[in-house]
Every structure is written in structure tokens, then in C-alpha cells.
Protein backbone atom coordinates (compact mmCIF):
# COMPACT_ATOMS: atom_id res chain seq x y z
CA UNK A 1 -11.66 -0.02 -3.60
CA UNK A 2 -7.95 0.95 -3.33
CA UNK A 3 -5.01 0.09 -5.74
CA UNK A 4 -1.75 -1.71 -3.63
CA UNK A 5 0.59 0.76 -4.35
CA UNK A 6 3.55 -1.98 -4.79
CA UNK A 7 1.79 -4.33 -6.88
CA UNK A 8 -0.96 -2.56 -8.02
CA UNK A 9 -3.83 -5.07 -7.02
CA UNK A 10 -7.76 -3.78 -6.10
CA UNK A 11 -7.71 -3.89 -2.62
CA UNK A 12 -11.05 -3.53 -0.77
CA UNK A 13 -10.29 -1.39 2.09
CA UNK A 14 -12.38 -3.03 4.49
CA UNK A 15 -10.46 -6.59 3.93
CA UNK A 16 -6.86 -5.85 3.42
CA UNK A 17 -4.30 -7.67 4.82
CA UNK A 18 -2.39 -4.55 6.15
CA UNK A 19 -2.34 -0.69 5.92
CA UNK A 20 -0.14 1.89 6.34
CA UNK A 21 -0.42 6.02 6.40
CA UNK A 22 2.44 8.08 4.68
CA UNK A 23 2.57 11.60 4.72
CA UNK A 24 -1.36 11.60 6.33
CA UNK A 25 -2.43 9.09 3.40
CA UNK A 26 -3.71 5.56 4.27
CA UNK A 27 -2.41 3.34 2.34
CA UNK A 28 -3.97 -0.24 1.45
CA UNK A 29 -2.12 -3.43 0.82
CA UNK A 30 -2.51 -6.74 -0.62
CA UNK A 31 -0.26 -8.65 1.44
CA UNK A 32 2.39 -7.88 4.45
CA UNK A 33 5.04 -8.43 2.25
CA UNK A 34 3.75 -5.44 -0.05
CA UNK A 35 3.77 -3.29 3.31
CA UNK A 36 7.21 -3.83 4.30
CA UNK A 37 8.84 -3.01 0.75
CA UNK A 38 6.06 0.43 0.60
CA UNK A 39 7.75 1.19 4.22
CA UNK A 40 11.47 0.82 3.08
CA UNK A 41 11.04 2.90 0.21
CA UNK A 42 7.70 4.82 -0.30
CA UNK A 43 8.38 7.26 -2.80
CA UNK A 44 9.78 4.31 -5.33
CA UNK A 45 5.96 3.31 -5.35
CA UNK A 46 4.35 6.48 -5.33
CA UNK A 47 6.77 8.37 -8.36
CA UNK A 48 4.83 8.72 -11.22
């Protein structure tokens, strides 16, 4: 299982609705909407 880095939802890689890599990480999202906001602006959702 994966956490959506936007929201934060379990994502099961195997049935998520999109994916993206970043800096040779995949990257596992709930929806397409949560894709296109990682894609604008990764590093706001991967800051600690």
C-alpha cells in the first residue's frame, strides 16, 4: 500500500487511479485531481 501524497489516502498500488515519478520516485494517487496539484507543486506535498 502507498499513502497519496496530497491527501494522504492508502492507495493500493496496483489499483490507483494515476501515478506519477518525481525525482526517480513513483508516486501513487487517489484520484487525477490529486496528480495534477502533486505535478504543479511537488515539494509542497513532500516537505515534512
Amino acid at each position: 500500500m502507498a499513502k497519496d501524497p496530497v491527501c494522504k489516502m492508502t492507495v493500493a498500488e496496483n489499483q490507483a487511479a494515476a501515478t506519477a515519478v518525481y525525482q526517480g520516485t513513483t508516486y501513487y494517487f487517489c484520484a487525477v485531481g490529486c496528480k495534477r496539484a502533486f505535478e504543479q507543486s511537488p515539494e509542497k506535498y513532500l516537505s515534512k
